[in-house]
Protein backbone atom coordinates (compact mmCIF):
# COMPACT_ATOMS: atom_id res chain seq x y z
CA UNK A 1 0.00 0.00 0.00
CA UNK A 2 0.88 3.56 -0.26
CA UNK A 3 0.80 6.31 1.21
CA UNK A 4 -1.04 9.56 -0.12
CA UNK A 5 -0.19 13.05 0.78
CA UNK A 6 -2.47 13.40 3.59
CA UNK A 7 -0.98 10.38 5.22
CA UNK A 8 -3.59 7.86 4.86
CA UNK A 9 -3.10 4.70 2.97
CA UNK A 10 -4.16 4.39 -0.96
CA UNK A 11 -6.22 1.26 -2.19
CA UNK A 12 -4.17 -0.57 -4.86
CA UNK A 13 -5.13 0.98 -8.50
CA UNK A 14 -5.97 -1.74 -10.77
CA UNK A 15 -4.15 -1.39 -13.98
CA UNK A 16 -5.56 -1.85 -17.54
CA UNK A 17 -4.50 -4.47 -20.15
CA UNK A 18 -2.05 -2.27 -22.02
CA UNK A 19 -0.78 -1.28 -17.76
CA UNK A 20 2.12 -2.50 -15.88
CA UNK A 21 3.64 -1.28 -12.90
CA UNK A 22 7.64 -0.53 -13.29
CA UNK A 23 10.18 -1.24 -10.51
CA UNK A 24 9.00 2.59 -8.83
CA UNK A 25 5.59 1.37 -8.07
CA UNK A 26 3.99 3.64 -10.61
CA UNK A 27 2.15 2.52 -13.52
CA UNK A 28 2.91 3.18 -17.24
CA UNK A 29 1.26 2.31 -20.43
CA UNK A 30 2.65 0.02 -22.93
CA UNK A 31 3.09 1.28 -26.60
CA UNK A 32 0.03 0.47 -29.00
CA UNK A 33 -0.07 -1.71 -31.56
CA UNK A 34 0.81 -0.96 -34.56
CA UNK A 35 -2.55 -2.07 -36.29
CA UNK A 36 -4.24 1.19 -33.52
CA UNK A 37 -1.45 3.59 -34.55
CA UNK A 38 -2.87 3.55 -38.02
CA UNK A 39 -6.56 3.72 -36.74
CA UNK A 40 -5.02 6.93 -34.62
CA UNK A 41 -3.34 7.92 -37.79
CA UNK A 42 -6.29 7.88 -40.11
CA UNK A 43 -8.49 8.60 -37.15
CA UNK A 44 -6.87 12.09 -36.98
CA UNK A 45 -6.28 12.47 -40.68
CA UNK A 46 -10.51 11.93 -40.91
CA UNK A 47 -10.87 14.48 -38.66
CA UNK A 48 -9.86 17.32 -40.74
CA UNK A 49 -12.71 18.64 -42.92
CA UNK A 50 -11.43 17.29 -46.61
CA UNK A 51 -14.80 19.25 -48.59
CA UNK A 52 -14.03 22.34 -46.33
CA UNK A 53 -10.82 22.40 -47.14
CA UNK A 54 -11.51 22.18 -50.72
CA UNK A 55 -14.09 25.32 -50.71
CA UNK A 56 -12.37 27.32 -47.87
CA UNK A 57 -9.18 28.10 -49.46
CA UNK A 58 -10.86 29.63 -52.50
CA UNK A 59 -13.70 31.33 -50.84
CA UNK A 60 -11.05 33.22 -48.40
CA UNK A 61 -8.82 34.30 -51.36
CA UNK A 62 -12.12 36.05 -52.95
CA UNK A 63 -13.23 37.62 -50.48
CA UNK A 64 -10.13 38.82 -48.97
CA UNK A 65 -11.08 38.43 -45.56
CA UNK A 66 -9.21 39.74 -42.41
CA UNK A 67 -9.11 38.09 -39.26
CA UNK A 68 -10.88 40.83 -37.45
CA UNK A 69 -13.77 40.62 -39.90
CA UNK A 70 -16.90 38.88 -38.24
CA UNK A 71 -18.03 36.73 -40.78
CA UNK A 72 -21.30 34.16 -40.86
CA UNK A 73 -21.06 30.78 -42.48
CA UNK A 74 -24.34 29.54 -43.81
CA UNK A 75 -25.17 26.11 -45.29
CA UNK A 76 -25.28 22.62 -44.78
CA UNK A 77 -22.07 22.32 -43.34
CA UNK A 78 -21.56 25.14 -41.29
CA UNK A 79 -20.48 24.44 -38.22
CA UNK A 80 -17.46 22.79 -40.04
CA UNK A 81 -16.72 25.34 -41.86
CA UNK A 82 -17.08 27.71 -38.90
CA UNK A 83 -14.61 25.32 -36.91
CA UNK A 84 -12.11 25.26 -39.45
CA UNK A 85 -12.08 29.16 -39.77
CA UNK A 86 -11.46 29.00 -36.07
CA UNK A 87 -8.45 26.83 -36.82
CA UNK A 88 -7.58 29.22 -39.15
CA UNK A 89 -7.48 32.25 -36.81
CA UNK A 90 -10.86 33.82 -38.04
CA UNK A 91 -12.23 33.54 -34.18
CA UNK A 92 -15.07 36.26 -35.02
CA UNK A 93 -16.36 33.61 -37.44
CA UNK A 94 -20.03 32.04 -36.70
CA UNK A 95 -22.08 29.90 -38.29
CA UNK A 96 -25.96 30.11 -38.78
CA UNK A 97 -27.00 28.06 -35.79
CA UNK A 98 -25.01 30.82 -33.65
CA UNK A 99 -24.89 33.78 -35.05
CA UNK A 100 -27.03 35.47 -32.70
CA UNK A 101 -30.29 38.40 -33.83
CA UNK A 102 -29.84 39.80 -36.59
CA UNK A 103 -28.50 43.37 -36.13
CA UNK A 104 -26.56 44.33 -39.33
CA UNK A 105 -23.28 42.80 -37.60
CA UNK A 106 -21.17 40.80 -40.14
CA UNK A 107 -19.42 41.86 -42.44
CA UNK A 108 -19.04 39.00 -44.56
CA UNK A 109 -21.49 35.98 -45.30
CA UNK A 110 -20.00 33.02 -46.83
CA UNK A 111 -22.28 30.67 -48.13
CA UNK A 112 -21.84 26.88 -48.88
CA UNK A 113 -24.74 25.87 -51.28
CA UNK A 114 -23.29 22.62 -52.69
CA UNK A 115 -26.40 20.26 -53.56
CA UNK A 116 -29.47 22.93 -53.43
CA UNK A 117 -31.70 24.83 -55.55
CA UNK A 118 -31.56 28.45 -56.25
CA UNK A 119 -35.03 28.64 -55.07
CA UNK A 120 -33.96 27.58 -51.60
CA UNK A 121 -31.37 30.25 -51.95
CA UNK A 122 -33.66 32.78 -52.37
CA UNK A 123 -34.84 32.13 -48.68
CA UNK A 124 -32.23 32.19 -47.39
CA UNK A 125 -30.34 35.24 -48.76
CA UNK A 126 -33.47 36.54 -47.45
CA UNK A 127 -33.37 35.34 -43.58
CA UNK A 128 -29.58 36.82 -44.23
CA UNK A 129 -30.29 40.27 -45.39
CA UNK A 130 -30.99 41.09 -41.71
CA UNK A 131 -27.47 39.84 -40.17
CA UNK A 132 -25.27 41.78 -43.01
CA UNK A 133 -23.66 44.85 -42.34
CA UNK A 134 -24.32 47.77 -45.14
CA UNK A 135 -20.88 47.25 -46.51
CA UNK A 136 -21.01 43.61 -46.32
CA UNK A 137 -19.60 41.35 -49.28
CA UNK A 138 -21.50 37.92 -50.16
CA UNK A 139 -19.40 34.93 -51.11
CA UNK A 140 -21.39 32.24 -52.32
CA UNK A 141 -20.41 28.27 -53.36
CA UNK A 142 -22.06 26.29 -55.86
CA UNK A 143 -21.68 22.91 -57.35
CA UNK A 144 -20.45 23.30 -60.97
CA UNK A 145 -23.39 25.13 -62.82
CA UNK A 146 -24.64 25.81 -66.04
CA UNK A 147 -24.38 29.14 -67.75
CA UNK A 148 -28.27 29.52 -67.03
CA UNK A 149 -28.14 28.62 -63.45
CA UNK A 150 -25.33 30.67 -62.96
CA UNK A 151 -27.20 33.95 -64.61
CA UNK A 152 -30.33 33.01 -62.34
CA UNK A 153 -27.76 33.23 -59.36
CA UNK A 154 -26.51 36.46 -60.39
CA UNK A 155 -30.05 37.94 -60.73
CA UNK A 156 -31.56 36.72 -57.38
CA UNK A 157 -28.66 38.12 -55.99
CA UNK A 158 -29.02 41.73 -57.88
CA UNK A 159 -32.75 41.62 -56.77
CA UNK A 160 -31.77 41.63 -53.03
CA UNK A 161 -29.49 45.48 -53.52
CA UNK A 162 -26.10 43.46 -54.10
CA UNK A 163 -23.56 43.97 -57.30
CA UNK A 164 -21.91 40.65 -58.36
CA UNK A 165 -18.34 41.55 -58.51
CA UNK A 166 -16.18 38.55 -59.02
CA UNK A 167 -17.40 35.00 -60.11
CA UNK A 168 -14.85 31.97 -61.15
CA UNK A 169 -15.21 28.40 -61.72
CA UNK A 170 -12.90 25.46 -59.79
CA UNK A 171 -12.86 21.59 -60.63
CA UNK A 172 -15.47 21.18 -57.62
CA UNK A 173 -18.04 24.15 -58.00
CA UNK A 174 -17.72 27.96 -58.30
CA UNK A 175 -17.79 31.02 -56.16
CA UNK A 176 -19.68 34.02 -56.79
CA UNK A 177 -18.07 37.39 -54.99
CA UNK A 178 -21.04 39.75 -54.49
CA UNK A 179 -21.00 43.29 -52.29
CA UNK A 180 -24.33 45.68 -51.12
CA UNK A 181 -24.70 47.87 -54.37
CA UNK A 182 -23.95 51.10 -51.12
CA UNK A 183 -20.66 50.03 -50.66
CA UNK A 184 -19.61 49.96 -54.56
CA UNK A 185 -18.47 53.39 -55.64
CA UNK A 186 -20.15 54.61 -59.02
CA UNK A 187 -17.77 55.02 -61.80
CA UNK A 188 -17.96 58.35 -62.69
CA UNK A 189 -18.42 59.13 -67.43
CA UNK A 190 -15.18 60.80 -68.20
């Protein structure tokens, strides 16, 4: 038996079946197998968002996004994608389930629309309206479209006061680049 700090006596731990007690008295843990280190291996390779990854990198490098932005993440996959902006040092990020009353207060809305119809979109670029900023910029993600498609997207978009300023197509979908028609300065004839 031994003796805690207090002075009483400890009951005897029992040890697990990887466990065995070294000539100190203390337990350690035998290495795994190597059959779990590649469960562990792929186990933390799964864990890392593959799709986000995929639609992240090029929705950041069109919108241009700071760290100190606070930007909403809207879609199916959301809280992902809010988690690995996190990772990413976007903390201000949050996704639709918490981003809190709408009050004008993001300035960015990136939105993953991979496997839904425009006409859902409409809704929800709708419900969204409310949460952006006046200045705010709209980055939205679509599975590879047609030309049509693409043209609706543009228009629903122009219906709801925004100016689509950037659009451009990757192997796995395109992004659209959109900003509040306010916060676009008009050209002025020469």
């Amino acid at each position: 038996m031994e003796r805690t700090r207090s002075g009483g006596y400890a009951a005897p731990m029992k040890l697990g079946p990887r466990q065995s007690r070294n000539p100190t008295g203390s337990s350690t843990i035998s290495a795994p197998s190597r059959k779990l280190a590649r469960r562990s291996e792929l186990g933390e390779t799964m864990s890392t968002s593959v799709a986000g990854d995929r639609i992240i990198d090029p929705m950041m490098a069109i919108a241009n996004c700071s760290t100190r932005q606070r930007i909403v993440v809207v879609g199916a996959k959301s809280m992902e994608l809010m988690m690995e902006l996190h990772r990413r040092g976007y903390l201000l990020a949050a996704a639709a389930g918490n981003c809190g009353l709408p009050a004008g207060q993001y300035e960015v809305a990136l939105v993953d629309w991979r496997r839904r119809t425009l006409h859902a979109l409409d809704a929800t670029l709708d419900w969204l309206d409310d949460f952006l900023a006046p200045r705010a910029e709209l980055v939205i993600w679509l599975d590879a479209q047609k030309t049509a498609a693409k043209e609706a997207l543009r228009a629903a978009v122009m219906k709801r006061g925004f100016v689509v300023l950037q659009g451009t197509d990757h192997p796995c979908g395109s992004v659209v680049l959109a900003r509040r028609s306010q916060a676009v300065p008009v050209q002025q004839a020469a």
